[in-house]
Every structure is written in C-alpha cells, then in structure tokens.
Protein backbone atom coordinates (compact mmCIF):
# COMPACT_ATOMS: atom_id res chain seq x y z
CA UNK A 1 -142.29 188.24 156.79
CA UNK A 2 -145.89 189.23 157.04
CA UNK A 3 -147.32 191.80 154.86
CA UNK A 4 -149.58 194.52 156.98
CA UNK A 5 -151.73 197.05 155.77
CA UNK A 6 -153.19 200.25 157.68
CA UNK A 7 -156.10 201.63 156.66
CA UNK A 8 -156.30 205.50 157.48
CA UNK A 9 -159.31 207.32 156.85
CA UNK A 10 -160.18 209.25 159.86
CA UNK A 11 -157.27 212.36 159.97
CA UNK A 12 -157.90 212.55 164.04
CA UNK A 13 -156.40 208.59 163.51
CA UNK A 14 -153.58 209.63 161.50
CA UNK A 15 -151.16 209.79 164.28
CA UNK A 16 -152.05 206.54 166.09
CA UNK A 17 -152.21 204.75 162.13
CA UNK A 18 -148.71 205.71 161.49
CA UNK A 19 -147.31 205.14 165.42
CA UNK A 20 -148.83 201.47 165.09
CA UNK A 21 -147.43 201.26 161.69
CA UNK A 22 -144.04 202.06 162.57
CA UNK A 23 -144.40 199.43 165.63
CA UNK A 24 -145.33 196.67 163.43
CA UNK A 25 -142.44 197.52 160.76
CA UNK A 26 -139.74 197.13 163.60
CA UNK A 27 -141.03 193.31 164.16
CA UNK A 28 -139.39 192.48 160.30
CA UNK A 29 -142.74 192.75 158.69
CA UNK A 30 -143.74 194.68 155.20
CA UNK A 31 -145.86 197.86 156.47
CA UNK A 32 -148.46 199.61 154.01
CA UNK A 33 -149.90 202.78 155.01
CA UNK A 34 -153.00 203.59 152.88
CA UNK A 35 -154.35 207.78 154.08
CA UNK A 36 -157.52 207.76 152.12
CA UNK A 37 -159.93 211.23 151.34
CA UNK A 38 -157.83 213.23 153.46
CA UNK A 39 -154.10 215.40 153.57
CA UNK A 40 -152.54 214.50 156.62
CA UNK A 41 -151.11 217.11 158.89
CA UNK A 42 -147.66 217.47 158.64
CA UNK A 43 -145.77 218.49 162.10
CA UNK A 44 -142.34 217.42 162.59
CA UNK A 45 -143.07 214.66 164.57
CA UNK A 46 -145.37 213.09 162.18
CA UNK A 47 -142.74 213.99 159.69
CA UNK A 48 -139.92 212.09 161.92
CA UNK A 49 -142.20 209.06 162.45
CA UNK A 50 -142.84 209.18 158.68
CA UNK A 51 -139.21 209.14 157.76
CA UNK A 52 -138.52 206.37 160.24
CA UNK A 53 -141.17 204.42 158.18
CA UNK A 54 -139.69 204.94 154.85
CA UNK A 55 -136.38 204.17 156.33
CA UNK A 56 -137.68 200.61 157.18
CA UNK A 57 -138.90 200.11 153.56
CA UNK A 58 -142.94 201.15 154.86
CA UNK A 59 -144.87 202.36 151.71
CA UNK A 60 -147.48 205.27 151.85
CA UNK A 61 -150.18 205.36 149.36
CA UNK A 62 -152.74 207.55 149.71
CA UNK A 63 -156.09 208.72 147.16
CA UNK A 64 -155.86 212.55 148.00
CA UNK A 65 -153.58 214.54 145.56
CA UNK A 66 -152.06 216.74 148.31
CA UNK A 67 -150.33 214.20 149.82
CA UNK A 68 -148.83 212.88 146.52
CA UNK A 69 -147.03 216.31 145.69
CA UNK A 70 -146.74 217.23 149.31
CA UNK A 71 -145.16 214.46 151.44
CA UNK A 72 -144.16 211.58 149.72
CA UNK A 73 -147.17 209.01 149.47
CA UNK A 74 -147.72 207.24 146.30
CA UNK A 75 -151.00 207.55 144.45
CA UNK A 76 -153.79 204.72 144.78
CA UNK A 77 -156.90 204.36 142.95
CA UNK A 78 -159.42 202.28 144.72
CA UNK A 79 -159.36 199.42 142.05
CA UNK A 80 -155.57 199.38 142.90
CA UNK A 81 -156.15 199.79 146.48
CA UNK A 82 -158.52 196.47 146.70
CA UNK A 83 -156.07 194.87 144.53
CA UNK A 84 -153.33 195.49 147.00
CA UNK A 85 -155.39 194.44 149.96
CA UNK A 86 -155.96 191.06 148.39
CA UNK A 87 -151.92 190.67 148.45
CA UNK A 88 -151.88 190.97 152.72
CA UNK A 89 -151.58 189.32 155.50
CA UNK A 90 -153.39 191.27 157.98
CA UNK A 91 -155.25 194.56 157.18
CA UNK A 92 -155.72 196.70 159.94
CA UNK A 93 -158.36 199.82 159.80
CA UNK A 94 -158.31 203.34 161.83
C-alpha cells in the first residue's frame, strides 16, 4: 500500500484535489489530503465526497483554523506538514 499525499492550496482546486483523492484511495492506497491557507467550501457534494474519503480511512489536515472546528480536518503546522511529506510515497500538488 502506497502512501499519497495531495497538496491543496488553490480553493478553485479544492474540488478536483479531493475527486483525485478519493480515486486514488479506492486503488488500496493511504490518501492524505493537506487544504493549506484556505476554508474550503462546503456544498453537499464536497461534503459527500469528503465523507466517502473518511470512510476509506483518507486523513484531512489542513493549516487554516476554520476547517479544524468546521469540517473535520486535523490541524498541521508546517514543521509537521514537511515531516509528514518525508513519510510518502508520492506527493501530488493542486
């Protein structure tokens, strides 16, 4: 099992981070989703898709406080952030 990060920090590639996410999590690999320096937008299909993540044992970190108390993500520092990405296979940036 290969361990993937995604690297979010445009919002308009929030949608496409997460979709690609999701598609590498079905092929038995460990997803990462890092959101940095922004709140994502959270419509219900972004909230489905999100779900369907979490469900597949993805993890969401993200360095903006709103999305900590607002939908789920874990908080990341950037020390613990480069620390992370030193732990993956592939890291893949939108």
């Amino acid at each position: 099992m290969k361990k993937v990060a995604f690297l979010v920090k445009d919002k308009e590639e929030d949608w496409e981070g997460l979709r690609s996410a999701l598609g590498v999590a079905v092929g038995n690999n460990s997803v990462y989703l890092f959101v940095l320096n922004h709140e994502v937008e959270m419509t219900n299909p972004y909230r489905e898709n999100l779900d369907w993540l979490l469900e597949m044992d993805g993890e969401l970190y993200s360095n903006d406080p709103a999305n900590w108390e607002k939908h789920r993500f874990q908080p990341i520092t950037y020390e613990a952030l480069g620390k992370k990405l030193k732990s993956m296979d592939y890291i893949i940036p939108f």
